[in-house]
C-alpha atoms as a PDB file:
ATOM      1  CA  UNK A   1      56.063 121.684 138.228  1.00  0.00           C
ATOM      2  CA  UNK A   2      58.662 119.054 139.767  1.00  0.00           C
ATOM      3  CA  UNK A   3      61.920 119.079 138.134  1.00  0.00           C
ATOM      4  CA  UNK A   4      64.176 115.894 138.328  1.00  0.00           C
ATOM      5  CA  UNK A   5      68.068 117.292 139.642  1.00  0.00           C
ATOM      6  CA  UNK A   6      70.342 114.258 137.758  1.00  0.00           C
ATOM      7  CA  UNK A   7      73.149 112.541 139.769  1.00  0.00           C
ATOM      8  CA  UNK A   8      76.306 111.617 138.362  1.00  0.00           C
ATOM      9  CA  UNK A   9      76.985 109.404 141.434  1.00  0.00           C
ATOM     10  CA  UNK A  10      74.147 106.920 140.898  1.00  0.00           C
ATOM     11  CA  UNK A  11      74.821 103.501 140.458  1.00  0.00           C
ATOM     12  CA  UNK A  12      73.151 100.538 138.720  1.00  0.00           C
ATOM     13  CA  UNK A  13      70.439  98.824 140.987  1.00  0.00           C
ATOM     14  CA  UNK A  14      71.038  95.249 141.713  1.00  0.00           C
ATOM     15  CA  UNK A  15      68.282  92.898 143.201  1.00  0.00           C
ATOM     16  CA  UNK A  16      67.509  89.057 143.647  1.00  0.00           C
ATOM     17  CA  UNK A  17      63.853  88.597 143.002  1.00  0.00           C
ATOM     18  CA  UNK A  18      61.561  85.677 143.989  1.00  0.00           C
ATOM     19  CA  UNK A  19      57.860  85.725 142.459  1.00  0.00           C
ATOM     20  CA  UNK A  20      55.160  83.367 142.661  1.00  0.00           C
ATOM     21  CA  UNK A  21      51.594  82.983 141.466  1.00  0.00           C
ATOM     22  CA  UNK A  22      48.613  81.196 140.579  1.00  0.00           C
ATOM     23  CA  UNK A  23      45.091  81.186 139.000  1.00  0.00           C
ATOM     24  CA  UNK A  24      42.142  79.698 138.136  1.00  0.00           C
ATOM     25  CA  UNK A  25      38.439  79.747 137.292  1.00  0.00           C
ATOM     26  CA  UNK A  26      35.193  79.301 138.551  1.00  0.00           C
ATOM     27  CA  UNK A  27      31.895  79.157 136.508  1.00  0.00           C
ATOM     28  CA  UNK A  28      29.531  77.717 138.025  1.00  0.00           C
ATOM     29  CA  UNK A  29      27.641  81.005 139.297  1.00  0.00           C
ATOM     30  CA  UNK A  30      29.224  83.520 137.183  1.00  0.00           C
ATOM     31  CA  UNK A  31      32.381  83.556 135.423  1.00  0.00           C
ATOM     32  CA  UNK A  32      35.153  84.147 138.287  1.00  0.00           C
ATOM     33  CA  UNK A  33      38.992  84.575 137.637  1.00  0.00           C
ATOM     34  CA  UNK A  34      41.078  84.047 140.456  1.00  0.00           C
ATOM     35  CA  UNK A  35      44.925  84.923 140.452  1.00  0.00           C
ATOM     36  CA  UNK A  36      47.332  84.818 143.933  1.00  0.00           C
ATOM     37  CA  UNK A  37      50.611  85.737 143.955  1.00  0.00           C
ATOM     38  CA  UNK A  38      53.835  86.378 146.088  1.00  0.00           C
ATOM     39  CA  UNK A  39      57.124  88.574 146.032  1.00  0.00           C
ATOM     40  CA  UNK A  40      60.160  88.754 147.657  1.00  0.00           C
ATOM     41  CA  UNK A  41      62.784  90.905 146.717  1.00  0.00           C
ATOM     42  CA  UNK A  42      66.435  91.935 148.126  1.00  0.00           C
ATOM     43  CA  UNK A  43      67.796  94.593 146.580  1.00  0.00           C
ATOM     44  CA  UNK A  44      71.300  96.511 146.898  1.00  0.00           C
ATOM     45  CA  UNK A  45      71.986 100.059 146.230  1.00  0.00           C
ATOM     46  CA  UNK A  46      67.999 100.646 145.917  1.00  0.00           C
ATOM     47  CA  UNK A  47      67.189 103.324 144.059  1.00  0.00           C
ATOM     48  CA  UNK A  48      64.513 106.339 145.526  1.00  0.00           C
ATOM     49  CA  UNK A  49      63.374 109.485 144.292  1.00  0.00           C
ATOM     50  CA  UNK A  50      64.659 111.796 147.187  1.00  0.00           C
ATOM     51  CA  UNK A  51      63.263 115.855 147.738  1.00  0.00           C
ATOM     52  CA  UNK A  52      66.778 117.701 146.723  1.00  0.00           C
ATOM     53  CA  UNK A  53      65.281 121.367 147.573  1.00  0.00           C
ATOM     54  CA  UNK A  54      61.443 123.008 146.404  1.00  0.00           C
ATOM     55  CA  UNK A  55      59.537 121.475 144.089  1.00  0.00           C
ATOM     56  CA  UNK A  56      63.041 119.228 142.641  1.00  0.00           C
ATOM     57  CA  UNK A  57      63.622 115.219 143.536  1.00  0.00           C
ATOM     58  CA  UNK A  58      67.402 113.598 143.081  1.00  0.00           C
ATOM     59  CA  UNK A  59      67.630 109.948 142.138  1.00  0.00           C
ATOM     60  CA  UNK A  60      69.799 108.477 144.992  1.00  0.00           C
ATOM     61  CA  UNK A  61      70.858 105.217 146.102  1.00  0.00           C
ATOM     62  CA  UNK A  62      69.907 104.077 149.699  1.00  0.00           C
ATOM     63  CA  UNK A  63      71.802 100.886 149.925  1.00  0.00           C
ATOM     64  CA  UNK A  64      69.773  97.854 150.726  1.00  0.00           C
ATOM     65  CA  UNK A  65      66.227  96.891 151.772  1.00  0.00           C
ATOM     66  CA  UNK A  66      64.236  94.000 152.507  1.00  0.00           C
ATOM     67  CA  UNK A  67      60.984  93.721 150.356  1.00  0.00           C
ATOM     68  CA  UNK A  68      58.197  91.048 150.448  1.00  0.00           C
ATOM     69  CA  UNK A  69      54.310  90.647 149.864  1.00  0.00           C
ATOM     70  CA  UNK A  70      51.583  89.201 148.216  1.00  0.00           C
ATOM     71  CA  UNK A  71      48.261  90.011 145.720  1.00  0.00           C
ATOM     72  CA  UNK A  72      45.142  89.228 145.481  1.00  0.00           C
ATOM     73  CA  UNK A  73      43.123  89.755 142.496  1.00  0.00           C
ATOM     74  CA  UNK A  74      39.163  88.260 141.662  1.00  0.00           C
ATOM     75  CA  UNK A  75      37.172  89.184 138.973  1.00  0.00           C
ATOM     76  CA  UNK A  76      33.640  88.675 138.585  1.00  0.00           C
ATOM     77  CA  UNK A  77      31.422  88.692 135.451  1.00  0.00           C
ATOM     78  CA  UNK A  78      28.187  88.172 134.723  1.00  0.00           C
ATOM     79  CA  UNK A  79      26.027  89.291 132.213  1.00  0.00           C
ATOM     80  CA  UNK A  80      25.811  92.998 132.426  1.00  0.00           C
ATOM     81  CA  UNK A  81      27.200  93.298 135.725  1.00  0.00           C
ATOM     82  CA  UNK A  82      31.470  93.525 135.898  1.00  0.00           C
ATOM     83  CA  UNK A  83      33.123  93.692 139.512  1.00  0.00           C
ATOM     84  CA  UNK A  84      36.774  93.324 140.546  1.00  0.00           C
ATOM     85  CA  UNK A  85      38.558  93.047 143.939  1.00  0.00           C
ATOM     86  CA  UNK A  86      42.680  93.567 144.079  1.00  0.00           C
ATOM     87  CA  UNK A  87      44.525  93.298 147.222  1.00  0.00           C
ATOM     88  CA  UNK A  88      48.239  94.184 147.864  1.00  0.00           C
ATOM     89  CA  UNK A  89      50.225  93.664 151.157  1.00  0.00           C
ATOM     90  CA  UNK A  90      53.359  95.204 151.071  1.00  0.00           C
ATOM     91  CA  UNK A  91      56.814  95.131 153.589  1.00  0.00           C
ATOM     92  CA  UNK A  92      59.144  97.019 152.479  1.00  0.00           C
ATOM     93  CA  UNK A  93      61.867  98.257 154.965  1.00  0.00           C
ATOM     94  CA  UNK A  94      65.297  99.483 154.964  1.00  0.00           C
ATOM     95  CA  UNK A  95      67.663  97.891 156.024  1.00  0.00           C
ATOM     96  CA  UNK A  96      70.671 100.183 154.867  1.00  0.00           C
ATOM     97  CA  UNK A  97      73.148 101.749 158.189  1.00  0.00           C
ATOM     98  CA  UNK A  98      72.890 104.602 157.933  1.00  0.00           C
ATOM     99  CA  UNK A  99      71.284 106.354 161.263  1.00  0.00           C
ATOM    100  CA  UNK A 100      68.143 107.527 161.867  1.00  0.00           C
ATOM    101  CA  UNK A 101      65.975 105.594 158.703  1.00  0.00           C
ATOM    102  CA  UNK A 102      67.298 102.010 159.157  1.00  0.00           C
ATOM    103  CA  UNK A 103      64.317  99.819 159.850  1.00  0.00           C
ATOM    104  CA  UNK A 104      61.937 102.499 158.870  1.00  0.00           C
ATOM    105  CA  UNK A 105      59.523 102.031 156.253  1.00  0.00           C
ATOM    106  CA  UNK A 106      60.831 102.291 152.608  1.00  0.00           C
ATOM    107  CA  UNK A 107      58.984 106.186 151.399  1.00  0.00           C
ATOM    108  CA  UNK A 108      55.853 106.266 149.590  1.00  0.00           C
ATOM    109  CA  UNK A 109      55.367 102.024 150.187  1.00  0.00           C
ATOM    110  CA  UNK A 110      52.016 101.636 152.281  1.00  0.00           C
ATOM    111  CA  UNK A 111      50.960  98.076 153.830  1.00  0.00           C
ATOM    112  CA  UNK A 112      48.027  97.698 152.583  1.00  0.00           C
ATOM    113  CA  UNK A 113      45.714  98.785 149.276  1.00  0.00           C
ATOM    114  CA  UNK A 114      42.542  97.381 148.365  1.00  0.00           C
ATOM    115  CA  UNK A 115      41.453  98.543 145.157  1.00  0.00           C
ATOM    116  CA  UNK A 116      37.520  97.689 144.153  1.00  0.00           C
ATOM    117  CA  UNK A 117      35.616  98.504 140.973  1.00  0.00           C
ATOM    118  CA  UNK A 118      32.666  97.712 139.992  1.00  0.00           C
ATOM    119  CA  UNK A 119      30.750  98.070 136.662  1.00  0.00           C
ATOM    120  CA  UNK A 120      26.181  97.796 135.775  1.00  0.00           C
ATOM    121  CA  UNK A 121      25.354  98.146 131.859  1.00  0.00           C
ATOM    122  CA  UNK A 122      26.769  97.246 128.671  1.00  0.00           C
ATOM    123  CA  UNK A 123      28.774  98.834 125.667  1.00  0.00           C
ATOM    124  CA  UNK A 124      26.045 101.177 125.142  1.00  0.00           C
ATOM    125  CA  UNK A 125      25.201 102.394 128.655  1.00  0.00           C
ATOM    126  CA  UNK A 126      27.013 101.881 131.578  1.00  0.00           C
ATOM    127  CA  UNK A 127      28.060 103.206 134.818  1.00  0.00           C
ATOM    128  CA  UNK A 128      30.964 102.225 137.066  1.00  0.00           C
ATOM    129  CA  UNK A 129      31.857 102.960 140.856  1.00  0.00           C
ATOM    130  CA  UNK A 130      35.347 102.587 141.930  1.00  0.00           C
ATOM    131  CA  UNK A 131      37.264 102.924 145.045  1.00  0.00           C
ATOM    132  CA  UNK A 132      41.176 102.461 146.589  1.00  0.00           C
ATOM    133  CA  UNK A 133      42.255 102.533 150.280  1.00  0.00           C
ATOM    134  CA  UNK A 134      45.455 102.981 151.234  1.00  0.00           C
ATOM    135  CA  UNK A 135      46.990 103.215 154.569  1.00  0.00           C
ATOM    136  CA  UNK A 136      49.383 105.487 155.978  1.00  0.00           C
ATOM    137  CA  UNK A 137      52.387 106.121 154.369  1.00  0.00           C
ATOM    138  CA  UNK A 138      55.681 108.283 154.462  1.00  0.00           C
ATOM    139  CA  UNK A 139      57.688 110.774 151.798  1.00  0.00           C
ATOM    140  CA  UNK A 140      60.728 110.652 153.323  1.00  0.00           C
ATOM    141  CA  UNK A 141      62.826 107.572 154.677  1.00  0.00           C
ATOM    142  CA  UNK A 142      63.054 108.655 158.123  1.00  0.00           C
ATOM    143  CA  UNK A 143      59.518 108.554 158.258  1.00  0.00           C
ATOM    144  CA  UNK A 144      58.826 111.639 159.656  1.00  0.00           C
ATOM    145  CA  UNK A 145      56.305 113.045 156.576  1.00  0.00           C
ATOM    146  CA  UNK A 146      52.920 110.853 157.068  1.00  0.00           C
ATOM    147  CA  UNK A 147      50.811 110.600 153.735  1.00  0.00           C
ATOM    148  CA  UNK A 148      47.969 109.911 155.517  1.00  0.00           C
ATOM    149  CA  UNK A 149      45.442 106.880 155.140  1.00  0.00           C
ATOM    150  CA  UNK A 150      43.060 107.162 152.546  1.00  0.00           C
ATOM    151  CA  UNK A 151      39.699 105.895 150.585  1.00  0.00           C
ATOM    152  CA  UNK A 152      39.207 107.224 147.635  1.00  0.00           C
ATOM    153  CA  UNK A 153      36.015 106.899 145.307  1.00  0.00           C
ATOM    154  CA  UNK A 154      35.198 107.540 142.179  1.00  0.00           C
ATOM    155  CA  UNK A 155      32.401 107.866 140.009  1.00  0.00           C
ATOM    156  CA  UNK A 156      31.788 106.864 135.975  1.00  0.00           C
ATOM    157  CA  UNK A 157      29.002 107.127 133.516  1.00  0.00           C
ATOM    158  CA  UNK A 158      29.055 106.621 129.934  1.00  0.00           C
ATOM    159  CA  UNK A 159      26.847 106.234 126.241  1.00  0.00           C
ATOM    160  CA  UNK A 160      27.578 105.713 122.900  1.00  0.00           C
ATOM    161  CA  UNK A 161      25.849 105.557 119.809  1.00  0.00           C
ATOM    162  CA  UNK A 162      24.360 102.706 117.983  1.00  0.00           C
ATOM    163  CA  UNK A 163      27.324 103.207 115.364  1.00  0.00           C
ATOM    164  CA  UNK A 164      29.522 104.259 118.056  1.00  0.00           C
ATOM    165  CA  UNK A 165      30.622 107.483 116.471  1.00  0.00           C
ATOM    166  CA  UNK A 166      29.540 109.385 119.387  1.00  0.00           C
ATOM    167  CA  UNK A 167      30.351 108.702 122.974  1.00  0.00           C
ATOM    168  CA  UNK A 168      29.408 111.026 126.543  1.00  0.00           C
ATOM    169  CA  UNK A 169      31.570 110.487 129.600  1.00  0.00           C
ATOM    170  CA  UNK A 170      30.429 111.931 132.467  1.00  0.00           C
ATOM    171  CA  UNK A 171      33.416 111.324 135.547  1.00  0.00           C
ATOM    172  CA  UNK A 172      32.985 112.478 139.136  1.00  0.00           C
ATOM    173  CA  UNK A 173      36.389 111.793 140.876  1.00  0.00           C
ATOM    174  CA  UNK A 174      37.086 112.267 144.409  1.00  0.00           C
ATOM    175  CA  UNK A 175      33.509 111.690 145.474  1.00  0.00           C
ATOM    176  CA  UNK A 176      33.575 112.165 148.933  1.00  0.00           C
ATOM    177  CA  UNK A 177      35.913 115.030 148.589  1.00  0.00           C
ATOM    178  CA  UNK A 178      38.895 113.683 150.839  1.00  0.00           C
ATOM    179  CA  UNK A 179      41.592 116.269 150.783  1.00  0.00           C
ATOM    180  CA  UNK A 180      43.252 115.840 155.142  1.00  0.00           C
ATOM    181  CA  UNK A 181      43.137 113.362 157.299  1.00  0.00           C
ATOM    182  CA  UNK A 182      44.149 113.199 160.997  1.00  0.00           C
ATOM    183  CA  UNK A 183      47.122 111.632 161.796  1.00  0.00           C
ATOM    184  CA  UNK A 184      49.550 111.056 164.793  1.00  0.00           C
ATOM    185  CA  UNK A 185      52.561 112.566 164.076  1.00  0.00           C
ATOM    186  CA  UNK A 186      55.949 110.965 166.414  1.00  0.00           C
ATOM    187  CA  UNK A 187      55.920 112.212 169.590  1.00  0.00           C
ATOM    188  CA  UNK A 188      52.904 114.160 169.577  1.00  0.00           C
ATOM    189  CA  UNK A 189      49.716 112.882 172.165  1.00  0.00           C
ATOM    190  CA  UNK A 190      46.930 114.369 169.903  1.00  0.00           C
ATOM    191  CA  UNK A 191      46.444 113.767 166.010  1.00  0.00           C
ATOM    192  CA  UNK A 192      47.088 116.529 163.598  1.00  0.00           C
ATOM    193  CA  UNK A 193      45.678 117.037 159.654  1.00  0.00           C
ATOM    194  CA  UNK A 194      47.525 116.133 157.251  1.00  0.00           C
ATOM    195  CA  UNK A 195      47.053 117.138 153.648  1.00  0.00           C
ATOM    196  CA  UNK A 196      46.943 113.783 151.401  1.00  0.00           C
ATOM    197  CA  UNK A 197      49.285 113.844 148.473  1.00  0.00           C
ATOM    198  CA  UNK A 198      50.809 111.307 145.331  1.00  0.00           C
ATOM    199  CA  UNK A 199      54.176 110.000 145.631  1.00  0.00           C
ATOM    200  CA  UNK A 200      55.980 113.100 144.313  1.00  0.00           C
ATOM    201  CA  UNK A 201      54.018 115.234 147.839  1.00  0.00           C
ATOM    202  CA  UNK A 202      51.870 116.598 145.642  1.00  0.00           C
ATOM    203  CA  UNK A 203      48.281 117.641 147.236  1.00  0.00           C
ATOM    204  CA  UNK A 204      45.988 115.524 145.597  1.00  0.00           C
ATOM    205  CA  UNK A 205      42.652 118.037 144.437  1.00  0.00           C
ATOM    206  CA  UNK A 206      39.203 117.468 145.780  1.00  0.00           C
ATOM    207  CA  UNK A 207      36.045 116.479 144.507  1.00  0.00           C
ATOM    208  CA  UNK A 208      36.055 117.108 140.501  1.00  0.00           C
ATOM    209  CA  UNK A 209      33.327 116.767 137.189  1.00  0.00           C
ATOM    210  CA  UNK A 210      34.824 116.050 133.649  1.00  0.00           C
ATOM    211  CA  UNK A 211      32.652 115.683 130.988  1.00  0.00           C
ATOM    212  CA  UNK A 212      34.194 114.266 127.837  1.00  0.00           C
ATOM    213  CA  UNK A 213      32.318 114.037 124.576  1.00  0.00           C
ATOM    214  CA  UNK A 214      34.045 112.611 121.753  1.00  0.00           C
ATOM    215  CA  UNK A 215      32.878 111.946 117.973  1.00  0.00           C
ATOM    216  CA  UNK A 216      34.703 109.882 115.423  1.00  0.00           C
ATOM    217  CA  UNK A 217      34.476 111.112 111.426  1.00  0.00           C
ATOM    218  CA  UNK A 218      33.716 108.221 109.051  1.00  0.00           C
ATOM    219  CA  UNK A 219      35.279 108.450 105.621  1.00  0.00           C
ATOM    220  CA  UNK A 220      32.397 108.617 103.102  1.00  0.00           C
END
């Protein structure tokens, strides 16, 4: 279990922030939402979670960055069928002087994620498929720790009850079981695996089954 090591040195955050954004709606086929949006940020004395020693991250402040991108997100309904689309693109670099991680990426701030999911049935019975890629990645701000690309899938089935006091949930996560991926480390001519992990370096687990039942008591 990570442990967060405090600094007494850490100063406030400052940023100037630009965001933009739109929607709107179709429904002449379906009922379609449609939002776009845009960011750009600047921020001084940027705050990142930084590995201190084992299994321990120190809030520290990396001076400044440059950060800009935009979103897409559509969703799609129509009558028992549910599906949404998000798309992020992300720069985020540093831009601080101190040697060896200006201009590298910003840690744990991929390019690109598309995130999908996509939903057959109603309240009663229904099932849902999701997925999420996201490409490659670092921990670390000299970008020397690749969190490799990865797509990610996920399965979801569910009932409940007429009087909905009873409800099954049956979740497969991790479907294809992605747990390494190959990836070309600096200065190397051949790719090597790489475990995938969260944010935090954490080794994200493999293919898993829940199943959830739940009941709800009724006062008489």
């Amino acid at each position: 279990q990570s442990l967060m090591v405090p600094n007494e040195d850490l100063q406030a955050e400052s940023s100037l922030n630009l965001d933009v954004s739109t929607q709107c709606r179709l429904d002449r086929f379906a009922k379609m939402y449609l939002t776009l949006g845009a960011f750009w940020q600047r921020p001084e004395k940027l705050i990142l979670l930084q590995p201190n020693s084992q299994l321990t991250y120190k809030a520290i402040n990396v001076g400044s960055a440059r950060i800009h991108g935009a979103e897409l997100l559509a969703i799609m309904k129509h009558k028992f069928l549910r599906a949404q689309l998000g798309y992020t693109w992300l720069m985020a670099i540093d831009t601080s002087s101190q040697l060896g991680v200006q201009g590298q990426r910003l840690p744990s701030a991929p390019e690109h994620q598309i995130y999908t999911r996509l939903r057959l049935g109603g309240e009663t019975v229904n099932a849902e498929y999701e997925a999420s890629f996201t490409t490659l990645s670092y921990l670390d701000r000299a970008n020397l720790r690749p969190n490799p690309a990865r797509l990610l899938q996920n399965l979801y089935a569910k009932w409940q009850s007429s009087d909905s006091q009873w409800t099954v949930t049956l979740s497969v996560r991790n479907l294809a079981d992605v747990q390494s991926q190959p990836v070309l480390l600096r200065g190397a001519d051949t790719p090597s695996p790489a475990k995938l992990s969260d944010f935090l370096g954490y080794p994200l687990s493999g293919r898993s089954f829940e199943l959830q039942v739940h009941y709800t008591m009724r006062a008489s």
